[in-house]
N, C-alpha and C. Protein backbone atom coordinates (compact mmCIF):
# COMPACT_ATOMS: atom_id res chain seq x y z
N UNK A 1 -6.48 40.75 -128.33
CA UNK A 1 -6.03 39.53 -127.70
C UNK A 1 -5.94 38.45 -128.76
N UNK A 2 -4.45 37.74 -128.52
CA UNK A 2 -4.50 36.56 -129.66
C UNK A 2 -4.20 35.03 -128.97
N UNK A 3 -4.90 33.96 -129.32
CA UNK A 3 -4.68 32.89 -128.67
C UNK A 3 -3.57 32.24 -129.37
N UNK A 4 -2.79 31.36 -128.97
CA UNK A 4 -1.25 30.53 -129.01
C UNK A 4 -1.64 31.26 -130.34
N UNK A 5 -2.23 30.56 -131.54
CA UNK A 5 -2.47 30.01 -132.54
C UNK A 5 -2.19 30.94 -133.68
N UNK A 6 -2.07 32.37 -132.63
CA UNK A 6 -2.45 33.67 -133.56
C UNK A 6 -3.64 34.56 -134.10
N UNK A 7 -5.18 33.30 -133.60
CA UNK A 7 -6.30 33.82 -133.95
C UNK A 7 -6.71 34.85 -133.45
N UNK A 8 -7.39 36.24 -134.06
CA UNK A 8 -7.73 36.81 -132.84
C UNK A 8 -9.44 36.61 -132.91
N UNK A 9 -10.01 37.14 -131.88
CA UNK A 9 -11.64 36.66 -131.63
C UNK A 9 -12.62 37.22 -132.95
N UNK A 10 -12.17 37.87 -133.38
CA UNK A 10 -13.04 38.43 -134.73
C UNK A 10 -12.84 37.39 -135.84
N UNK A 11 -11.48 37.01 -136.01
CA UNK A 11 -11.21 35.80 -136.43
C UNK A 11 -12.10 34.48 -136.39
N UNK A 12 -12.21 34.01 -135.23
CA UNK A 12 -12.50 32.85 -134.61
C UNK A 12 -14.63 33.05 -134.95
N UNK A 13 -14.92 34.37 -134.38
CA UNK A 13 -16.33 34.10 -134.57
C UNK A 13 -16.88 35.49 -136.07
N UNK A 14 -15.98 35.10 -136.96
CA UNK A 14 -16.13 36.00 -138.09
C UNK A 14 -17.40 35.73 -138.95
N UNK A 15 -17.69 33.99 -139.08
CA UNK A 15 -19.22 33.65 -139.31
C UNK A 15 -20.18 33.53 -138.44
N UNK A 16 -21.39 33.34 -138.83
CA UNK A 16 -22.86 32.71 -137.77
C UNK A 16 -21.86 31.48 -136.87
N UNK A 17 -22.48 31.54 -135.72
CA UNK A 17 -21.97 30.41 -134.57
C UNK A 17 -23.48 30.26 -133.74
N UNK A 18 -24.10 28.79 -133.83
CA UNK A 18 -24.83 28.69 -132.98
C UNK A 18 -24.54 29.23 -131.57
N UNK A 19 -25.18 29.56 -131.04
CA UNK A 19 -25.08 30.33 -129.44
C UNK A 19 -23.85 29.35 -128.18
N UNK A 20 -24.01 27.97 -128.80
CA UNK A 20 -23.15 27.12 -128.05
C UNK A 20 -21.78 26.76 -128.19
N UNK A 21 -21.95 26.94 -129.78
CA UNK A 21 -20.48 27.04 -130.31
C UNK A 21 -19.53 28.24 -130.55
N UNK A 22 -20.38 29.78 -130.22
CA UNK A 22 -19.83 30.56 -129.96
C UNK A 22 -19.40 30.91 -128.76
N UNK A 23 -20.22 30.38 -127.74
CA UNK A 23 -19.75 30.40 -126.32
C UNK A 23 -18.93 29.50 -126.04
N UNK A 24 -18.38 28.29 -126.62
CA UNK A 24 -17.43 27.46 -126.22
C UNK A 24 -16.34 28.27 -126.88
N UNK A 25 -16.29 28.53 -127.78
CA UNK A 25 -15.54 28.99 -128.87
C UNK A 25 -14.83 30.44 -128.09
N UNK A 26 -15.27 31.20 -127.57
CA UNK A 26 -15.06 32.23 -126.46
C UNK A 26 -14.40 32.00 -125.51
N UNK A 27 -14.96 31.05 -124.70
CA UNK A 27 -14.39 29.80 -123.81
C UNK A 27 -12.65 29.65 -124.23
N UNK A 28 -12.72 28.95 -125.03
CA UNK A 28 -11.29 28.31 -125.28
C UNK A 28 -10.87 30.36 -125.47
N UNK A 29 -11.31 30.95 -126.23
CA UNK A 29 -10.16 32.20 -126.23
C UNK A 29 -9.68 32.61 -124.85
N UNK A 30 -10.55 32.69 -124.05
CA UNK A 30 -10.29 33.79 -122.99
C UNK A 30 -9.42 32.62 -121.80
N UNK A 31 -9.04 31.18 -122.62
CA UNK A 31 -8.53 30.16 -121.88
C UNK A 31 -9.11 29.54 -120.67
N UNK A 32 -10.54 29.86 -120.54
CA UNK A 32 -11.72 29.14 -119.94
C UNK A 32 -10.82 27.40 -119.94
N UNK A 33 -11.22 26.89 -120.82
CA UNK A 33 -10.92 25.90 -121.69
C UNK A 33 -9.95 25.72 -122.09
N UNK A 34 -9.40 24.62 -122.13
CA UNK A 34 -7.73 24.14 -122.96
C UNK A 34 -8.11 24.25 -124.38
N UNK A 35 -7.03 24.77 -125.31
CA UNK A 35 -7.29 24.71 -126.91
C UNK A 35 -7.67 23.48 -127.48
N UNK A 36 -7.20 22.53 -126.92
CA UNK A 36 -7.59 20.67 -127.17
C UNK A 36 -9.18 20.34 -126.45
N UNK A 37 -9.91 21.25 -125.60
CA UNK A 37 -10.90 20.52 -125.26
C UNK A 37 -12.03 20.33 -126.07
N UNK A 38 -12.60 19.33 -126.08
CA UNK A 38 -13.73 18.78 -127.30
C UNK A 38 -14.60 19.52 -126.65
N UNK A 39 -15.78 19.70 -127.67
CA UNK A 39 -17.27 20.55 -127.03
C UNK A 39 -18.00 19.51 -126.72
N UNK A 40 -18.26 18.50 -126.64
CA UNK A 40 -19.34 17.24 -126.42
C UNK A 40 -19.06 16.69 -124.92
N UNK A 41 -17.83 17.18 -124.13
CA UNK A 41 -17.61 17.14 -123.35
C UNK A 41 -17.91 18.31 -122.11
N UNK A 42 -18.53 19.14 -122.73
CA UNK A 42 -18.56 20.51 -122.04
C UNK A 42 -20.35 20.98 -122.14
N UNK A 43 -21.01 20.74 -123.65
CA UNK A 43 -21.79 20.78 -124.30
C UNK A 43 -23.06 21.20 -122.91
N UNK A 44 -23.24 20.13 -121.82
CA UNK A 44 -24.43 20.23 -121.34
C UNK A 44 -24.62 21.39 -120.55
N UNK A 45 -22.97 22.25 -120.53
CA UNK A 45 -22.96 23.06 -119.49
C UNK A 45 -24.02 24.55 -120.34
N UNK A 46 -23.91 24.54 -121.65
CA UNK A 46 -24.71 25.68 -122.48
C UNK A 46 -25.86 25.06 -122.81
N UNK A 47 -26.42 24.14 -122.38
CA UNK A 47 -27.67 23.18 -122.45
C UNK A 47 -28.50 23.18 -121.22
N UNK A 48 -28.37 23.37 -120.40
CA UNK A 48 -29.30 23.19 -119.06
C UNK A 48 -28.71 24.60 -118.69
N UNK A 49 -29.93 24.72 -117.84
CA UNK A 49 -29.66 25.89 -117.00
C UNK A 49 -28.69 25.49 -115.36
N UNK A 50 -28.54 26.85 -114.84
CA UNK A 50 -27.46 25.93 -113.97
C UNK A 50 -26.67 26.32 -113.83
N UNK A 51 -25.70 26.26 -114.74
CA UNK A 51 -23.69 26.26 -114.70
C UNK A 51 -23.92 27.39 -115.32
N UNK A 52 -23.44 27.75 -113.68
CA UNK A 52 -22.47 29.76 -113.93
C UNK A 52 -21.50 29.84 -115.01
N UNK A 53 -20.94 28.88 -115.58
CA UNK A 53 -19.40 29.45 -116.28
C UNK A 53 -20.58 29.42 -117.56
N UNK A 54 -20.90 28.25 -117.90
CA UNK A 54 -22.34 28.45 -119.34
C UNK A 54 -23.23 29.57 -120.06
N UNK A 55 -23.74 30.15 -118.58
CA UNK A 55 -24.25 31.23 -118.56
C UNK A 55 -23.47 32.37 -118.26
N UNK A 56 -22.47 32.25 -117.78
CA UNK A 56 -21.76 33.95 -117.75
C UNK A 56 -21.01 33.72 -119.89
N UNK A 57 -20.61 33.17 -120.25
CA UNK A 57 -20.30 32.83 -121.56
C UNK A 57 -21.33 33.74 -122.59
N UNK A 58 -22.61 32.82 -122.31
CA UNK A 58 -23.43 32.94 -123.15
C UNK A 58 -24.10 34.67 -122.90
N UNK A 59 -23.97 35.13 -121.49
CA UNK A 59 -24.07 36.43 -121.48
C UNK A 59 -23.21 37.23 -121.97
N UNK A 60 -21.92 36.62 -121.96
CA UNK A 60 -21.07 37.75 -122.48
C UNK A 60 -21.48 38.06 -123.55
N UNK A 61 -21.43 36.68 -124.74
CA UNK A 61 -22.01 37.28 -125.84
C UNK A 61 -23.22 38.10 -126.08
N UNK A 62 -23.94 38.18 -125.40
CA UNK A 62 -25.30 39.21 -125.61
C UNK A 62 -24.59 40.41 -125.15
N UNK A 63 -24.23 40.70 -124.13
CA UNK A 63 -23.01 41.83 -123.79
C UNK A 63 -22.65 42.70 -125.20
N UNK A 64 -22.01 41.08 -126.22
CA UNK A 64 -21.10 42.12 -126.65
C UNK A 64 -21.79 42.60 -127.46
N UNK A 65 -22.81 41.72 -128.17
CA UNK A 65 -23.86 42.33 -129.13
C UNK A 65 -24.63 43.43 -128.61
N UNK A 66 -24.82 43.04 -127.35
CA UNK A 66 -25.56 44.82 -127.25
C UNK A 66 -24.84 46.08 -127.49
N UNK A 67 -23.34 45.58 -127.28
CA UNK A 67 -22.62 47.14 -127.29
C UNK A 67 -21.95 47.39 -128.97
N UNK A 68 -22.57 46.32 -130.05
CA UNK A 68 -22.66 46.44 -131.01
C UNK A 68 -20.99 45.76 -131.86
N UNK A 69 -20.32 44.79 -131.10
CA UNK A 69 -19.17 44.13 -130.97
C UNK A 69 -19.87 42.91 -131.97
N UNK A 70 -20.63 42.11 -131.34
CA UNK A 70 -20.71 41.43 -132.40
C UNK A 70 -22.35 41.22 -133.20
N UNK A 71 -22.81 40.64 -133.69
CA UNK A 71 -24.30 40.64 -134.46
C UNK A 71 -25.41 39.38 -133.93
N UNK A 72 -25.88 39.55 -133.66
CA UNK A 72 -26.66 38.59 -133.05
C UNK A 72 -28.16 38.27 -133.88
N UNK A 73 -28.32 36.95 -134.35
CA UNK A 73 -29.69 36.33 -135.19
C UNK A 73 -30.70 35.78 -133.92
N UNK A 74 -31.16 36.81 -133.49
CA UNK A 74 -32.46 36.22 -132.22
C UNK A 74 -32.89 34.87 -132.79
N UNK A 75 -33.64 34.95 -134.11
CA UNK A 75 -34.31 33.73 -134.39
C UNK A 75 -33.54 32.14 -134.60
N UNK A 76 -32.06 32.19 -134.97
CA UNK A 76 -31.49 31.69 -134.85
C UNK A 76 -30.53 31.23 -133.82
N UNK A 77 -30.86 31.92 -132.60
CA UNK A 77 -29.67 32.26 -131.69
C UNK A 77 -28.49 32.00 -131.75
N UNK A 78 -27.94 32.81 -133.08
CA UNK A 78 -26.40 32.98 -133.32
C UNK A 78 -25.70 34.07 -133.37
N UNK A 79 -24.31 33.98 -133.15
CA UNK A 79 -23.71 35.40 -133.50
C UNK A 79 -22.07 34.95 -134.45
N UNK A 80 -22.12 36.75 -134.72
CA UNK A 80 -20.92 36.63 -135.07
C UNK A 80 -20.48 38.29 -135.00
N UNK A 81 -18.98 38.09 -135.61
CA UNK A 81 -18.42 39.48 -135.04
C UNK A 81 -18.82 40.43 -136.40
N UNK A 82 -19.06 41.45 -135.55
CA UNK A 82 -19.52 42.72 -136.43
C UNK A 82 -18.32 43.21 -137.32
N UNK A 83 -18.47 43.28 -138.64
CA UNK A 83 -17.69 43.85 -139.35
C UNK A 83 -17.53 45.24 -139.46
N UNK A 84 -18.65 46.09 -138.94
CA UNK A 84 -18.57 47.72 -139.27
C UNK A 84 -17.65 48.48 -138.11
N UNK A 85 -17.19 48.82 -138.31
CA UNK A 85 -16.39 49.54 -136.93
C UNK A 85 -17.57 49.98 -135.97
N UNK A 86 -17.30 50.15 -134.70
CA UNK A 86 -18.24 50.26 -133.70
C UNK A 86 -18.00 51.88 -133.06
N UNK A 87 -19.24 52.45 -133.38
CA UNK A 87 -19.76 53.65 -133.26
C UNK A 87 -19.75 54.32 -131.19
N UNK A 88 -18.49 55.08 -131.33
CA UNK A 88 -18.33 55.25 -130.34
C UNK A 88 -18.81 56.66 -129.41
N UNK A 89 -19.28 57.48 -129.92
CA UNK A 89 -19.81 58.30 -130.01
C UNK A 89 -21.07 58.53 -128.74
């Protein structure tokens, strides 16, 4: 999947992303979000508990890291996309 821009999501979260900025960042791909929307405007929804769209986001990403899609820093709570091809087996 590629957004307007051409990015595709491996693209977009190819470095560390705090947990909030990768879930907004997700957000705008899957067109959650308009490509123009600011995060400071959205911000409290991955900040408090609460907001279903926040938390289904922020699950996906554990999702994908569990199925070894992208890499996840527990201590940091960041991710990014896995570079090794994913072991399907």
């Amino acid at each position: 999947m590629r957004t307007d821009d051409g990015m595709e999501l491996k693209d977009i979260l190819a470095d560390w992303r705090d947990y909030d900025d990768a879930a907004f960042r997700l957000g705008i791909f899957l067109g959650v979000f308009p490509p123009d929307q600011r995060f400071n405007l959205v911000k409290k929804m991955f900040w408090v508990d609460g907001y279903p769209l926040g938390d289904m986001l922020v699950d996906l990403l554990d999702r994908m890291a569990q199925a070894g899609v992208l890499l996840k820093d527990e201590d940091d709570a960041r991710y990014k996309w896995n570079p090794a091809p994913i072991d399907l087996s």
